[in-house]
N, C-alpha and C. Protein backbone atom coordinates (compact mmCIF):
# COMPACT_ATOMS: atom_id res chain seq x y z
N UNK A 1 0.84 -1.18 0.00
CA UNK A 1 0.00 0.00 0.00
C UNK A 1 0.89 1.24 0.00
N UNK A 2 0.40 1.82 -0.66
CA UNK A 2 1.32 3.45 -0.90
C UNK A 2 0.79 4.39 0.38
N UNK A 3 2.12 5.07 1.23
CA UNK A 3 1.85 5.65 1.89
C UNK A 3 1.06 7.11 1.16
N UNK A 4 0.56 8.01 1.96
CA UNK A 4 0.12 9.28 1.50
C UNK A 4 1.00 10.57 1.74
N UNK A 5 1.51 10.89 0.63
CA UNK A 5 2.10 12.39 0.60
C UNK A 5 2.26 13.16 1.94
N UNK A 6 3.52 13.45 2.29
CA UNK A 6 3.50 14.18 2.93
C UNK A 6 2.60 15.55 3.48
N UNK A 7 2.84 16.04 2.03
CA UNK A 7 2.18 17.64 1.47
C UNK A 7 1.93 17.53 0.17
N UNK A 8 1.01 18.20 -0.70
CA UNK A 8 0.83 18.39 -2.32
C UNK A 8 2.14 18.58 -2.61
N UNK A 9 2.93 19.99 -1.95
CA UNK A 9 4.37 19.83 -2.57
C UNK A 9 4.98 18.00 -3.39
N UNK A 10 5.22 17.28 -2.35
CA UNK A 10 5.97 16.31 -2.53
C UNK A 10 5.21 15.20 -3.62
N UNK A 11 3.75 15.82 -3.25
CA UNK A 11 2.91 14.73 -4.25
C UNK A 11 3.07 15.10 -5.78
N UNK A 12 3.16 16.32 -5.90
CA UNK A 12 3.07 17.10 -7.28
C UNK A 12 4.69 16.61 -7.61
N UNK A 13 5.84 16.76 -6.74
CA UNK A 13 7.33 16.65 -7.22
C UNK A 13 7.23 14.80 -7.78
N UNK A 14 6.68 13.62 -6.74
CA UNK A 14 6.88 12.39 -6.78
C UNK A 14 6.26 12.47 -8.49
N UNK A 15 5.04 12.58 -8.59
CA UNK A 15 3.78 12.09 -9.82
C UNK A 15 5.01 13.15 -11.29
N UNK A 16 5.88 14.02 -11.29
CA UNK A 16 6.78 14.34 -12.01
C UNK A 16 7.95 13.66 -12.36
N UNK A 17 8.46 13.01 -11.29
CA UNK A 17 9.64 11.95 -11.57
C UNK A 17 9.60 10.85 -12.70
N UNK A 18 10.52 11.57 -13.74
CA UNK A 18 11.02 10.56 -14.90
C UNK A 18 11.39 9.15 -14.68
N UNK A 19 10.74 7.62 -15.04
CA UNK A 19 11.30 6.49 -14.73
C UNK A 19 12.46 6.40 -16.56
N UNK A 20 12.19 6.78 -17.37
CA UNK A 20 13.00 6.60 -18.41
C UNK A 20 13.04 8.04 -18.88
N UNK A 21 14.00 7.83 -19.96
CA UNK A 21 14.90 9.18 -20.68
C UNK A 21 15.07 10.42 -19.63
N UNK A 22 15.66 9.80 -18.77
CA UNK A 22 16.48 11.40 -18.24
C UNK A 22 17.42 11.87 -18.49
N UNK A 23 17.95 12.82 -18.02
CA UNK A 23 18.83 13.75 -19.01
C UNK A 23 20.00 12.96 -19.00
N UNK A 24 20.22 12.26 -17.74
CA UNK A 24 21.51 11.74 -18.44
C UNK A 24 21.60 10.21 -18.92
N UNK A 25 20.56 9.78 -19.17
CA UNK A 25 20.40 8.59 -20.22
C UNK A 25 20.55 9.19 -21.35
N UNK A 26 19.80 10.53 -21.95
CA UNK A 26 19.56 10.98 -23.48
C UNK A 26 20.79 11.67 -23.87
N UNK A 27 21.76 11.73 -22.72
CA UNK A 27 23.47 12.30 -23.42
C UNK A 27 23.89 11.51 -23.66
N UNK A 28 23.73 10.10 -22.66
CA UNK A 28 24.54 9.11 -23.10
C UNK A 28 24.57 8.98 -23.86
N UNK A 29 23.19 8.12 -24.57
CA UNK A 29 22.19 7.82 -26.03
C UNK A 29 23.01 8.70 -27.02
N UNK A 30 22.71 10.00 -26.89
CA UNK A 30 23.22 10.82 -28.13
C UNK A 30 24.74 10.83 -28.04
N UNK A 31 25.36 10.70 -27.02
CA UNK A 31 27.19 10.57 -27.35
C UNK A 31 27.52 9.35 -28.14
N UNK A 32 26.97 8.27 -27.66
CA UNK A 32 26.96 6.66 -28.40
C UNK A 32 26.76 6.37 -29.77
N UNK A 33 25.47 7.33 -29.78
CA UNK A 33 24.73 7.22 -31.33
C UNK A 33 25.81 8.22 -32.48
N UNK A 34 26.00 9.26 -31.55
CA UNK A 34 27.11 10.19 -32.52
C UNK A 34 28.98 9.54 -33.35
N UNK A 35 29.20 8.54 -32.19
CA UNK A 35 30.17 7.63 -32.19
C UNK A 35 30.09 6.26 -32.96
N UNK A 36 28.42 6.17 -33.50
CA UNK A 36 28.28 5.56 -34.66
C UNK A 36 27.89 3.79 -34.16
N UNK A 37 27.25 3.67 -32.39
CA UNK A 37 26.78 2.82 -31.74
C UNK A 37 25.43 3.04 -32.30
N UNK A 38 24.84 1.83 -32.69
CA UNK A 38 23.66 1.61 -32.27
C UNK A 38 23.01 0.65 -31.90
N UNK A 39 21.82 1.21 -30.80
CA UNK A 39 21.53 -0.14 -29.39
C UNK A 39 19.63 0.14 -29.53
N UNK A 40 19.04 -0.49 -28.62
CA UNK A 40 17.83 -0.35 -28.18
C UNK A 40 17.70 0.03 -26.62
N UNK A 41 17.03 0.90 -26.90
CA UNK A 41 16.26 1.53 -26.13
C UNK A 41 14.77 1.01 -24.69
N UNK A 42 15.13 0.99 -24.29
CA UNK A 42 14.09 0.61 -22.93
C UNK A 42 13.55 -0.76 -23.45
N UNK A 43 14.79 -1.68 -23.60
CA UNK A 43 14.43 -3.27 -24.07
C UNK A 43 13.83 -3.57 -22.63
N UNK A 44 12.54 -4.72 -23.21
CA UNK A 44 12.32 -5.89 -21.85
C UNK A 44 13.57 -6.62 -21.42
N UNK A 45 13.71 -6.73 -20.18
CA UNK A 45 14.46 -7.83 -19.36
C UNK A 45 13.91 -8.94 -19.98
N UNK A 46 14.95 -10.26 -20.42
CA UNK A 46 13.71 -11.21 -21.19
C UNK A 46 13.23 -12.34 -19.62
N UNK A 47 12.31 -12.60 -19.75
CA UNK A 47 11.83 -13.47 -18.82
C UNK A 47 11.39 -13.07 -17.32
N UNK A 48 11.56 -11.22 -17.29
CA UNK A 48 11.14 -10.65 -16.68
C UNK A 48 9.89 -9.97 -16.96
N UNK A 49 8.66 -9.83 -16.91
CA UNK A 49 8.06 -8.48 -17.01
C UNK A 49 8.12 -7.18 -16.09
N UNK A 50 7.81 -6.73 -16.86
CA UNK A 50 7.74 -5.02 -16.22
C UNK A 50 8.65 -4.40 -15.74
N UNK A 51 10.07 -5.41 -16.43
CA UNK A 51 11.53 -4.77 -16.30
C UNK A 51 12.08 -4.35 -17.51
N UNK A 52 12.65 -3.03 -17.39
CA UNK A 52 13.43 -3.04 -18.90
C UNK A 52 15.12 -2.42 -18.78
N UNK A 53 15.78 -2.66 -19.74
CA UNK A 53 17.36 -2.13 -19.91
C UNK A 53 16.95 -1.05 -20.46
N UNK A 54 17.89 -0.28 -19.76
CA UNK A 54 18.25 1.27 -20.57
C UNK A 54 18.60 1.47 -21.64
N UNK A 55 19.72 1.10 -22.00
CA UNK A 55 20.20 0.55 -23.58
C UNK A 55 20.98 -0.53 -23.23
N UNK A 56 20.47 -1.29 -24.39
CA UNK A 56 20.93 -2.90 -24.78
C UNK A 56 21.86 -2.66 -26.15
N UNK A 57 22.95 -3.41 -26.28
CA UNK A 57 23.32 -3.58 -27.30
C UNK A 57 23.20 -5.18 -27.62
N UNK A 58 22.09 -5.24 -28.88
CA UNK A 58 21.93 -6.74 -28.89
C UNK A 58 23.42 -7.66 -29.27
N UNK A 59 24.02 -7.73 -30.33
CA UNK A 59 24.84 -8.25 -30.41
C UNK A 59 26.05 -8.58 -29.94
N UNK A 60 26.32 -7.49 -29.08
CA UNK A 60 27.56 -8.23 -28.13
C UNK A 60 27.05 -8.25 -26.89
N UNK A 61 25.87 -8.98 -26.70
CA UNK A 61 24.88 -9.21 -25.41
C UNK A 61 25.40 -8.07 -24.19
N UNK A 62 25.35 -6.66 -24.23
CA UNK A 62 25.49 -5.70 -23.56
C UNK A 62 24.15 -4.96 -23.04
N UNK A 63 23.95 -5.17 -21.14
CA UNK A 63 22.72 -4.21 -21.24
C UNK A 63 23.44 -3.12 -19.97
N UNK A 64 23.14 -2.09 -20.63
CA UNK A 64 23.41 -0.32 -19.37
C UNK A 64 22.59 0.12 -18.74
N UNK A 65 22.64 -0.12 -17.36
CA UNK A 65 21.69 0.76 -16.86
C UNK A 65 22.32 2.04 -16.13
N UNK A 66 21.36 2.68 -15.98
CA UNK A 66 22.39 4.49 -15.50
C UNK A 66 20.80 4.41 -14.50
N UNK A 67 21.03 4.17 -13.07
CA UNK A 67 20.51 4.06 -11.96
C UNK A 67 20.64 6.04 -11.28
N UNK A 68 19.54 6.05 -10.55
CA UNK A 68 19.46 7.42 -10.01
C UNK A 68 20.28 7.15 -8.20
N UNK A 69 20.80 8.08 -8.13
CA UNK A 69 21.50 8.05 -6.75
C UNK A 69 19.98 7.73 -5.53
N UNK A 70 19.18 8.24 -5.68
CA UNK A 70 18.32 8.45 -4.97
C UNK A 70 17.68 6.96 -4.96
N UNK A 71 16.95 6.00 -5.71
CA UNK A 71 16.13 5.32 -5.81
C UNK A 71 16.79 3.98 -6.01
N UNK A 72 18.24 4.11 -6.24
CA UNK A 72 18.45 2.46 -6.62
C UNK A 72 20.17 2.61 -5.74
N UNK A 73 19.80 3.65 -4.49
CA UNK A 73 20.90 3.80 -3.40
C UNK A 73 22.20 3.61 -3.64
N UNK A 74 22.77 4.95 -4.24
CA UNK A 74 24.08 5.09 -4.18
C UNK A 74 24.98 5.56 -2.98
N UNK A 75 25.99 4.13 -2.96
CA UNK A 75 26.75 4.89 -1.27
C UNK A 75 27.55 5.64 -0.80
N UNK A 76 27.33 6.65 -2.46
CA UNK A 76 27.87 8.02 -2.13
C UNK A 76 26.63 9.18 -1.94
N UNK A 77 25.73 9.10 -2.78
CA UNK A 77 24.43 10.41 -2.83
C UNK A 77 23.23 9.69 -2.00
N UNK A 78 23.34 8.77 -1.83
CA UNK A 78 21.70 8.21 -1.43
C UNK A 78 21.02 9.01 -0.11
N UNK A 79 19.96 9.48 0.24
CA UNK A 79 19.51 9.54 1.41
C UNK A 79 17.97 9.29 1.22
N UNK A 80 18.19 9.31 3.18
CA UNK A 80 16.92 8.35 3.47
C UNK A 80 15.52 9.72 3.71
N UNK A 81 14.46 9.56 3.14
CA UNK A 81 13.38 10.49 3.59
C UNK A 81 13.21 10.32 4.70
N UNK A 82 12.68 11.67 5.43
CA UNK A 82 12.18 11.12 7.08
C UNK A 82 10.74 11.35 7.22
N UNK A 83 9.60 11.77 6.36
CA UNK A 83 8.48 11.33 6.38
C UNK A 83 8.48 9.95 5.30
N UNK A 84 7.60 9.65 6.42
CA UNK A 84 7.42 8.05 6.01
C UNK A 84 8.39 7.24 5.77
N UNK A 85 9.35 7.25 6.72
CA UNK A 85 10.65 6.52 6.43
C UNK A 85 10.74 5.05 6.05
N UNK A 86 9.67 4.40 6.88
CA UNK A 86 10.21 3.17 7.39
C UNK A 86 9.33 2.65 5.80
N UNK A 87 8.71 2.99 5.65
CA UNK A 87 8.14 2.60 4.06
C UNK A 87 9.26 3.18 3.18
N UNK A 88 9.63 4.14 2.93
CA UNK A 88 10.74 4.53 1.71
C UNK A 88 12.03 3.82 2.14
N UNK A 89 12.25 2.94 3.15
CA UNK A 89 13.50 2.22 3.49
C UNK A 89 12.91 0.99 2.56
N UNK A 90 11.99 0.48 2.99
CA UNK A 90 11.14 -0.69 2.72
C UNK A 90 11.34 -0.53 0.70
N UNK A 91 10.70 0.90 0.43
CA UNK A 91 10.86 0.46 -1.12
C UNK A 91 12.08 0.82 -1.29
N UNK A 92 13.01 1.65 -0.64
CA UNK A 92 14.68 1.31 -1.92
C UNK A 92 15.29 0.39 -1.55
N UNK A 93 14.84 -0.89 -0.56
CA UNK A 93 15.95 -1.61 -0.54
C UNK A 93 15.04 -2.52 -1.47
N UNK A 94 13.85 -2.51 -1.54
CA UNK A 94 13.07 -3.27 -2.50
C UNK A 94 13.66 -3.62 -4.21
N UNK A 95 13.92 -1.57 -4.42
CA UNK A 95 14.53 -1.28 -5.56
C UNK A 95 15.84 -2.02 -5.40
N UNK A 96 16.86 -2.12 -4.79
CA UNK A 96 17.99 -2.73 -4.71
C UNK A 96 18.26 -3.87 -4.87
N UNK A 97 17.53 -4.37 -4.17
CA UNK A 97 17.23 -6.25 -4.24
C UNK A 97 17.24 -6.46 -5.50
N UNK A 98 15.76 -5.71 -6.76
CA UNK A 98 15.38 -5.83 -7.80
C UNK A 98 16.57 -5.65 -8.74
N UNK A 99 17.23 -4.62 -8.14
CA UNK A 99 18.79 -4.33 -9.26
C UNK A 99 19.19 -5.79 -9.16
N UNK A 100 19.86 -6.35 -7.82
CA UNK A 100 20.87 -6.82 -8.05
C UNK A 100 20.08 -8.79 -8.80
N UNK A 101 18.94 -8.84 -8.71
CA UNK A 101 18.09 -10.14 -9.06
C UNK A 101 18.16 -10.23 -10.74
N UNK A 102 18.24 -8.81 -11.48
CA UNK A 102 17.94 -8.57 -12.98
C UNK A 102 19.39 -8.42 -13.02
N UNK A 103 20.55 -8.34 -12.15
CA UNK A 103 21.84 -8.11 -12.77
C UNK A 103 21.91 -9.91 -13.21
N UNK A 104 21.68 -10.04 -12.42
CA UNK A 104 22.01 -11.76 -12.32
C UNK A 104 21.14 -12.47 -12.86
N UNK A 105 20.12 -11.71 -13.20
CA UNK A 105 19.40 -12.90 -14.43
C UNK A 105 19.64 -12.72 -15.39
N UNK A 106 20.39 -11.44 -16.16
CA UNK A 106 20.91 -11.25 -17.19
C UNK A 106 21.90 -11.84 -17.57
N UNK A 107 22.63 -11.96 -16.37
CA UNK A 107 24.43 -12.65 -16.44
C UNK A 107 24.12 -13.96 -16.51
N UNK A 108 23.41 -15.13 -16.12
CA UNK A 108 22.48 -16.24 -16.02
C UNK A 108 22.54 -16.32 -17.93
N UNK A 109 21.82 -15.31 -18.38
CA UNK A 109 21.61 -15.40 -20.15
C UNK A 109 23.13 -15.00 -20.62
N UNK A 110 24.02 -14.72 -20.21
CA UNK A 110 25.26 -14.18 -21.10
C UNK A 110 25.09 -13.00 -21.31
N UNK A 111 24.58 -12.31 -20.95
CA UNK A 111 24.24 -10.49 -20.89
C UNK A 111 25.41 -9.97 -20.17
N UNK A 112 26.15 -8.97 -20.29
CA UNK A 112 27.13 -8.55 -19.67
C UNK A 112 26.35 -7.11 -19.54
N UNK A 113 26.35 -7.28 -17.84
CA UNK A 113 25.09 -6.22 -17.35
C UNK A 113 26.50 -5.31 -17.19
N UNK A 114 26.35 -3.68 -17.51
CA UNK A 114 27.12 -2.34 -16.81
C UNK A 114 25.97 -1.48 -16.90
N UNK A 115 26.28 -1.11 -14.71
CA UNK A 115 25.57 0.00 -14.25
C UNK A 115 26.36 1.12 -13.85
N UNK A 116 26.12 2.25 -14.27
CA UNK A 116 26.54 3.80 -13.77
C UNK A 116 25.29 4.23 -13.00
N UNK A 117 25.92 5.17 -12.26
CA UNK A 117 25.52 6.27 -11.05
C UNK A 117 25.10 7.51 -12.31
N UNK A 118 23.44 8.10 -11.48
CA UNK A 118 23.23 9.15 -12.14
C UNK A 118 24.03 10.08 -12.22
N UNK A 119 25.39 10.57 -11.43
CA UNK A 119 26.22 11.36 -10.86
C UNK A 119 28.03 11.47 -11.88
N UNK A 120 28.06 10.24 -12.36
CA UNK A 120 28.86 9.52 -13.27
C UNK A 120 28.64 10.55 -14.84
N UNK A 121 30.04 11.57 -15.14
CA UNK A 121 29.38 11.85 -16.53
C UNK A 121 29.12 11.66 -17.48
N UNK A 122 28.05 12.13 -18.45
CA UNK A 122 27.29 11.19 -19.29
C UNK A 122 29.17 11.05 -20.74
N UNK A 123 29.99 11.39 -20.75
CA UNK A 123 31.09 11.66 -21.23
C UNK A 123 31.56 10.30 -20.68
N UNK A 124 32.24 10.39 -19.64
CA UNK A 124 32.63 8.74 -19.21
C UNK A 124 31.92 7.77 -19.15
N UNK A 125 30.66 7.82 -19.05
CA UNK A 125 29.92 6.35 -19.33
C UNK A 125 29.86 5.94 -20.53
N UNK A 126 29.80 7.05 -21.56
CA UNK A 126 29.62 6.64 -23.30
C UNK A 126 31.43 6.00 -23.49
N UNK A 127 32.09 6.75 -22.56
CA UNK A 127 33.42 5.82 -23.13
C UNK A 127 33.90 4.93 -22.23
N UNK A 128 33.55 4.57 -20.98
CA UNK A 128 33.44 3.25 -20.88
C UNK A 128 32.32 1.88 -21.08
N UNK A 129 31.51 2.54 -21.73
CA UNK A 129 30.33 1.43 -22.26
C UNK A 129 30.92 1.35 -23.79
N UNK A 130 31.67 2.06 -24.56
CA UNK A 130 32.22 2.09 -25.96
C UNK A 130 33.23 1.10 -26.06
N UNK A 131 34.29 1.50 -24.70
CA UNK A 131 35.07 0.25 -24.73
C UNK A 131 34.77 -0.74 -24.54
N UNK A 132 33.59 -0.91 -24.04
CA UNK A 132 32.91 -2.82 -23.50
C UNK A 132 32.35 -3.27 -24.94
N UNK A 133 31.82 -1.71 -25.36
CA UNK A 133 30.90 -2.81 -26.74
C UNK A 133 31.88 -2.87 -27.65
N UNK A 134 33.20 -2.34 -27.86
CA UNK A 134 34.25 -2.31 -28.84
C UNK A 134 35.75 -2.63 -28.38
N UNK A 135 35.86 -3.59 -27.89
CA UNK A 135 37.45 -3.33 -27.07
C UNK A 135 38.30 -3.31 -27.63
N UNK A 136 38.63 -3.48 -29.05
CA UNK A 136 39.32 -3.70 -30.07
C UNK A 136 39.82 -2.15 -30.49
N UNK A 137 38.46 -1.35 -30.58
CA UNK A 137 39.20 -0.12 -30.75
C UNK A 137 39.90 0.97 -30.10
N UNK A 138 40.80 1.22 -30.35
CA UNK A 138 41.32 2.21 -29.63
C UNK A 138 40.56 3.94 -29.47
N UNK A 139 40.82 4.14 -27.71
CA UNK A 139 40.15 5.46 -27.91
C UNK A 139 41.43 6.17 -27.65
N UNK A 140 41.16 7.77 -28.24
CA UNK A 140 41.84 8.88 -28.24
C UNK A 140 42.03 9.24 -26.88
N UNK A 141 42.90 10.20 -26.24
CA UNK A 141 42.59 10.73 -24.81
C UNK A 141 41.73 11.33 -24.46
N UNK A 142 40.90 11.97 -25.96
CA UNK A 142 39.93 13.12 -25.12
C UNK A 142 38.47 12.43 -24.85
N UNK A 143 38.56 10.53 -25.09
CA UNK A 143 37.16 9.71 -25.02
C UNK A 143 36.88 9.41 -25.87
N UNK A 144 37.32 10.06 -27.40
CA UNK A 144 36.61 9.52 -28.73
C UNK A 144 37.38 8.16 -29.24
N UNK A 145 36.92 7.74 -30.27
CA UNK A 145 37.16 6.47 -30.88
C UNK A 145 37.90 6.79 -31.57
N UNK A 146 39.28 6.82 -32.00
CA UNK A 146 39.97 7.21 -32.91
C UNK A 146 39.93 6.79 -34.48
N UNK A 147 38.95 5.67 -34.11
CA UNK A 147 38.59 5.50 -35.86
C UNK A 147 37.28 6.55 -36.95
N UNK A 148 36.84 7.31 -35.79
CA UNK A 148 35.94 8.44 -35.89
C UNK A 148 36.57 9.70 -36.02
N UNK A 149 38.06 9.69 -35.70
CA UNK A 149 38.46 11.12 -36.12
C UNK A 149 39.24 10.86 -37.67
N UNK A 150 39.00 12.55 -38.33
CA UNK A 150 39.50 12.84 -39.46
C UNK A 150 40.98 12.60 -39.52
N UNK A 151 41.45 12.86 -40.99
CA UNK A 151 42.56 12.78 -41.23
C UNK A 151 43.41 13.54 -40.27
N UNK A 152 43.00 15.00 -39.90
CA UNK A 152 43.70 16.20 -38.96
C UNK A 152 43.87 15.46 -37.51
N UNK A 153 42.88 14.41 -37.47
CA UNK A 153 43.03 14.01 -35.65
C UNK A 153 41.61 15.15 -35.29
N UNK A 154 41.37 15.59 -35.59
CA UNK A 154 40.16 16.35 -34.75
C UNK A 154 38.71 15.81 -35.12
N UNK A 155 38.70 15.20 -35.82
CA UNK A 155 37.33 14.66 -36.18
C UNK A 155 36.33 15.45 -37.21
């Protein structure tokens, strides 16, 4: 049972909270896609319902999730609400459990699950998820793929 709102404040902020494309899923997405990756988008977990990957790359069985500090408890940003605590303890460790059950049912299928922190920039996650889906290629220092830059080196 869902506790009841503190105040409208918090009810109006909760019923606003993005579960997909937040801003820093859609940099990722667009740094990846610009680098000449392309994946799917809010795939089903298979054999899960009402779970999905952030981006999947089907062919080299790769799924990313980019988790919010707040909701899937990071043990650097996470904190605990103090209205209605003992229920919002109750659902993020809920959420947590659920992470770590879909990491491992993925890995179970040969899925090579990588999760980032909402906090993580969307710059380093596109180039360490680039190197997982490409390890072969070499990146430049500044993150890019060096087979993407021009003759000059600048791209």
């Amino acid at each position: 049972m869902s506790p009841t709102a503190s105040s409208p404040a918090v009810a109006a902020r909760m019923s606003r909270q993005s579960s997909r494309d937040t801003a820093q899923e859609v940099a990722v997405r667009r740094i990846l896609h610009s680098r000449g990756f392309r994946y799917r988008v809010n795939a089903p977990v298979p054999g899960i319902p009402r779970r999905t990957i952030d981006i999947l790359f089907r062919g080299p069985k790769i799924a990313v999730f980019l988790d919010g500090c707040f909701w899937h408890g990071c043990p650097t940003h996470a904190t605990s609400p103090k209205a209605n605590a003992e229920w919002w303890r109750s659902k993020l460790d809920r959420n947590m459990a659920r992470d770590l059950e879909t990491t491992a049912h993925l890995a179970a299928l040969g899925i090579t699950v990588l999760r980032f922190w909402e906090h993580e920039t969307p710059e380093d996650v596109a180039r360490r998820v680039g190197h997982t889906v490409r390890p072969e290629q070499p990146v430049g220092p500044d993150g890019q793929f060096e087979a993407n830059l021009g003759p000059s080196g600048t791209g």
